[in-house]
Structures are given as C-alpha cells and as structure tokens.
C-alpha atoms as a PDB file:
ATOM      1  CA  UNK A   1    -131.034   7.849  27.363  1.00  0.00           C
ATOM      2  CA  UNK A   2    -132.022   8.756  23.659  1.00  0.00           C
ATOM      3  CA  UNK A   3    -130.788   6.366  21.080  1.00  0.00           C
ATOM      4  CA  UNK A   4    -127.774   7.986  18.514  1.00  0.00           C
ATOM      5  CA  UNK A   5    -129.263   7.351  14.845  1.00  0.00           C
ATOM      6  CA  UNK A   6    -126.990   6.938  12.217  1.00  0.00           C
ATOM      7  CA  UNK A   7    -127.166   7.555   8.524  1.00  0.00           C
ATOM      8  CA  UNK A   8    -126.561   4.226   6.440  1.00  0.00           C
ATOM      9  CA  UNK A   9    -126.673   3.387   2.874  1.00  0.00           C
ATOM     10  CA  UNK A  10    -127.804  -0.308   0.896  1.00  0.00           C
ATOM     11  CA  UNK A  11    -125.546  -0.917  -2.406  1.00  0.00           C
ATOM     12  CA  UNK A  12    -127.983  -2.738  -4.943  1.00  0.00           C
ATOM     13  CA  UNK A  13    -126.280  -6.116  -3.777  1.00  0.00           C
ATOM     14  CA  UNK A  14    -127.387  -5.599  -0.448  1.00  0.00           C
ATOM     15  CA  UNK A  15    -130.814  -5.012  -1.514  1.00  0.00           C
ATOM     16  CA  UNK A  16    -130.975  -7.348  -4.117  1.00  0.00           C
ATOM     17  CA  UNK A  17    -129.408  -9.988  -0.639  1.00  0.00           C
ATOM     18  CA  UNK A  18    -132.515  -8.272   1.304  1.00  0.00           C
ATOM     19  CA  UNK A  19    -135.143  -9.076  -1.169  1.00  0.00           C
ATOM     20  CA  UNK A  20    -133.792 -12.439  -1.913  1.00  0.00           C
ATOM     21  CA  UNK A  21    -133.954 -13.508   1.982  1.00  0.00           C
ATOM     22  CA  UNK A  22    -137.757 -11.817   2.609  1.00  0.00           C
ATOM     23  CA  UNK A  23    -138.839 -13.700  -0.793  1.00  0.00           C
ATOM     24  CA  UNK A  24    -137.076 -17.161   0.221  1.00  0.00           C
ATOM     25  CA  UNK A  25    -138.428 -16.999   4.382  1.00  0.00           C
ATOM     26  CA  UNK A  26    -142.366 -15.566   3.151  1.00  0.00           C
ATOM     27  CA  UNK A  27    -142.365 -18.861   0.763  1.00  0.00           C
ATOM     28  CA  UNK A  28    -140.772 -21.311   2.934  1.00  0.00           C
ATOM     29  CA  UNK A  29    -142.115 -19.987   6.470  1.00  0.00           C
ATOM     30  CA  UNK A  30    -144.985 -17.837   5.681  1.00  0.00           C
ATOM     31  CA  UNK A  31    -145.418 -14.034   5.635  1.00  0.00           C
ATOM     32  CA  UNK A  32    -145.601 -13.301   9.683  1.00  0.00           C
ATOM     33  CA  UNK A  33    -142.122 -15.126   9.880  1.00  0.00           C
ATOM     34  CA  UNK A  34    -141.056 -12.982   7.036  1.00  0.00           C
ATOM     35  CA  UNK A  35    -142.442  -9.902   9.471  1.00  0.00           C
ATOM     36  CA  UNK A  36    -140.034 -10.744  11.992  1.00  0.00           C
ATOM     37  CA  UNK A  37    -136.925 -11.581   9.923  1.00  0.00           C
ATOM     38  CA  UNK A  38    -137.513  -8.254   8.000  1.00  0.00           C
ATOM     39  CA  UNK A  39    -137.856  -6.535  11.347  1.00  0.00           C
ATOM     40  CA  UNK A  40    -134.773  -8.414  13.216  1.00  0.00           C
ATOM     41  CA  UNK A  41    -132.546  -7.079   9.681  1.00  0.00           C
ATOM     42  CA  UNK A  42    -133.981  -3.494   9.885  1.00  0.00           C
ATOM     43  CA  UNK A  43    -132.924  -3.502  13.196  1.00  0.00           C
ATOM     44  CA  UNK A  44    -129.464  -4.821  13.005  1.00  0.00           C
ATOM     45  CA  UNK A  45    -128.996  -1.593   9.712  1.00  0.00           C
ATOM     46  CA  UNK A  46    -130.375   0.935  12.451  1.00  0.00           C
ATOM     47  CA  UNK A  47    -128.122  -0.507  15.456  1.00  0.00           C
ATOM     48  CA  UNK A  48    -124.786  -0.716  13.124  1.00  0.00           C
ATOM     49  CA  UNK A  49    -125.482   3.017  11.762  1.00  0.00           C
ATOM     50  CA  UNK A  50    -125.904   3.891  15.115  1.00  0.00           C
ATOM     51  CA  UNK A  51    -122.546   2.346  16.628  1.00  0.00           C
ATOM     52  CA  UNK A  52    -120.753   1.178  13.412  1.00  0.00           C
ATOM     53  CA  UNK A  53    -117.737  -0.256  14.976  1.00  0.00           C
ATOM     54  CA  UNK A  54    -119.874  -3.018  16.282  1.00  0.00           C
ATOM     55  CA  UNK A  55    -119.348  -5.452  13.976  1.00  0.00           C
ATOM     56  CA  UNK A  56    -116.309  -7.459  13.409  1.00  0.00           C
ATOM     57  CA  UNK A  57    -114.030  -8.030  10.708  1.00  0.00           C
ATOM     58  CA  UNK A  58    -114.035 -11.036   8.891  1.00  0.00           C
ATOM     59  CA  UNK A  59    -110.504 -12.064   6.896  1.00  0.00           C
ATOM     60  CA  UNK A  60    -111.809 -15.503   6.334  1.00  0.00           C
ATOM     61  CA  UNK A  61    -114.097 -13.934   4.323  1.00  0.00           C
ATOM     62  CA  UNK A  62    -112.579 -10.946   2.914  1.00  0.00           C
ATOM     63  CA  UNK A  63    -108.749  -9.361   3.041  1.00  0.00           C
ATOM     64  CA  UNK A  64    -110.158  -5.624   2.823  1.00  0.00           C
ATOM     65  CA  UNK A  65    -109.499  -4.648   6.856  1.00  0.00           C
ATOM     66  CA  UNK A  66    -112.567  -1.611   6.025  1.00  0.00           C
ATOM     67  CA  UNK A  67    -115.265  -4.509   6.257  1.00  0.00           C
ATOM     68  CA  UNK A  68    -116.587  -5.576   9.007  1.00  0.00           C
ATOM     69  CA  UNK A  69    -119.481  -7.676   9.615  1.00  0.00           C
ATOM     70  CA  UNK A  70    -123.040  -8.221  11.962  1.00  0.00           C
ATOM     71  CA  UNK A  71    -125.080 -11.477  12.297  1.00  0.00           C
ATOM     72  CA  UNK A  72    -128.663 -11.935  12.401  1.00  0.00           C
ATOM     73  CA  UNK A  73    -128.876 -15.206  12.619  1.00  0.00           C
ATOM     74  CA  UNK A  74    -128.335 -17.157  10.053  1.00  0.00           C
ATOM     75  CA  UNK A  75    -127.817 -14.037   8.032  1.00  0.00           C
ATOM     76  CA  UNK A  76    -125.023 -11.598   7.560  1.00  0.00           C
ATOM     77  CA  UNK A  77    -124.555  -8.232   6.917  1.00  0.00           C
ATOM     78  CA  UNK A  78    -121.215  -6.609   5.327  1.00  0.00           C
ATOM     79  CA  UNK A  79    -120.750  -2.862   5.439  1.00  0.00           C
ATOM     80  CA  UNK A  80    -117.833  -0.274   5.471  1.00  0.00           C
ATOM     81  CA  UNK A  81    -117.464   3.059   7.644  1.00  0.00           C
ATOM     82  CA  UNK A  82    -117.693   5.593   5.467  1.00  0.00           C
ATOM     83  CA  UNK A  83    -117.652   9.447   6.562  1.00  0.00           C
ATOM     84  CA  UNK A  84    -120.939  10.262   7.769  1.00  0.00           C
ATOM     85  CA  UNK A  85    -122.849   6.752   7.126  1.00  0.00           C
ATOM     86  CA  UNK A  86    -122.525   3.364   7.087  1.00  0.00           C
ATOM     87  CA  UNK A  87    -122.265   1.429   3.501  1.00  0.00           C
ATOM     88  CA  UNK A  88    -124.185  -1.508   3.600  1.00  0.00           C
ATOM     89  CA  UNK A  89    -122.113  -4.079   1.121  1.00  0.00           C
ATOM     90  CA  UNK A  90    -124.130  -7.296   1.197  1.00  0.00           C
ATOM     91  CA  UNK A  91    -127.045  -8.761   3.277  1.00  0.00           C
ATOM     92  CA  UNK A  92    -126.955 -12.765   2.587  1.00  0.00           C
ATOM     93  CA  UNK A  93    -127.513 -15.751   4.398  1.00  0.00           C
ATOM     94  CA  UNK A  94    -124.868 -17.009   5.940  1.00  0.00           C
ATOM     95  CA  UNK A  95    -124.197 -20.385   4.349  1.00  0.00           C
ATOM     96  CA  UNK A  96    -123.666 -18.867   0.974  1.00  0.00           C
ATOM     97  CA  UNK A  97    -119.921 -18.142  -0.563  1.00  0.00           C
ATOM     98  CA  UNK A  98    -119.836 -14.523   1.049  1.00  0.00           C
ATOM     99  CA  UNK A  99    -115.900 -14.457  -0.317  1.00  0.00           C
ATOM    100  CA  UNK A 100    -117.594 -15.048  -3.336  1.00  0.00           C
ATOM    101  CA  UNK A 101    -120.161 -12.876  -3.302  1.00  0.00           C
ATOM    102  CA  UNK A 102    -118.470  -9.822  -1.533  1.00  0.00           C
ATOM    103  CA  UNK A 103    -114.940 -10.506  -0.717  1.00  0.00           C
ATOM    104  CA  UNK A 104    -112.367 -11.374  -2.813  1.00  0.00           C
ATOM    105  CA  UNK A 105    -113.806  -8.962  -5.660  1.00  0.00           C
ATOM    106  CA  UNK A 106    -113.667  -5.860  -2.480  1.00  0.00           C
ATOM    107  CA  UNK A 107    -110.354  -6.337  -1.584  1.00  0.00           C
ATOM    108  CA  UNK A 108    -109.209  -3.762  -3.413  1.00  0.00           C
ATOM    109  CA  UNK A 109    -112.134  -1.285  -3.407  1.00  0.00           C
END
C-alpha cells in the first residue's frame, strides 16, 4: 500500500521550536541522539501531512478548536488544517507554557 504524502508548512516559531530542541538534545545528549530526535520529529511532520486529522485538540492549551496537536515524546507539535497543507504552528517541548507560547495569542487567528 503506497503511503499518501501531504504538503505541510513550518511558521518561523515552529522552526525557531525545531532548532531550539536539536541545539538543546546535541549539547545535552550528543549529536547521534540529536539524529534520532530530529528523525522521530521529521517523521511525526510527514505522518500528520499525510493524515492531518490525527492529532488531537488541546483546549487546555488553546481555545482555537482549528488546532490540534501530535506528541513525540516529550515534545509537541501544534498545527492547523489548512486547504491543501498542514500549518505547522509550534514544535516545543512539552513542559514549556505552550498556552503561552502558542495559545492564548491564536485564539483568535
């Protein structure tokens, strides 16, 4: 069965989130952990473009109902459906202030 690929787009907060977590896991753990974590996120961005309605929304978190949100453990990614792709909001880890950071300031986008 071939694999559907899916179109999906990283805001600069999501990339600046992605850079942040590569830089802090290739100082703290070393670069072939950093391998793996940057390969474990790539594929969680191909698998939600693919089948966007995947993830789950999150009100504790944000009030916007158009977010929704995957885990790769312990980070998470927010994204919106858009019409042909996937808008990737914010990649962070997970014990950061994601209402903060993404939420309460999406609500109304």
């Amino acid at each position: 069965m071939k694999r559907r690929k899916g179109i999906y787009w990283v805001t600069p907060n999501a990339r600046d989130g992605y850079l942040h977590i590569l830089g802090y896991v290739a100082e703290k753990f070393g670069p072939k952990v950093c391998e793996q974590v940057r390969s474990r996120i790539d594929a969680a961005l191909e698998r939600i473009a693919a089948s966007p309605r995947l993830g789950r929304r999150r009100p504790d978190i944000v009030s916007n109902p158009e977010v929704r949100f995957w885990s790769v453990r312990p980070s998470l990614i927010g994204y919106r459906i858009r019409e042909g792709h996937v808008e990737i909001l914010m990649i962070e880890r997970g014990e950061r202030d994601l209402a903060m950071l993404l939420g309460r300031r999406r609500s109304s986008s």
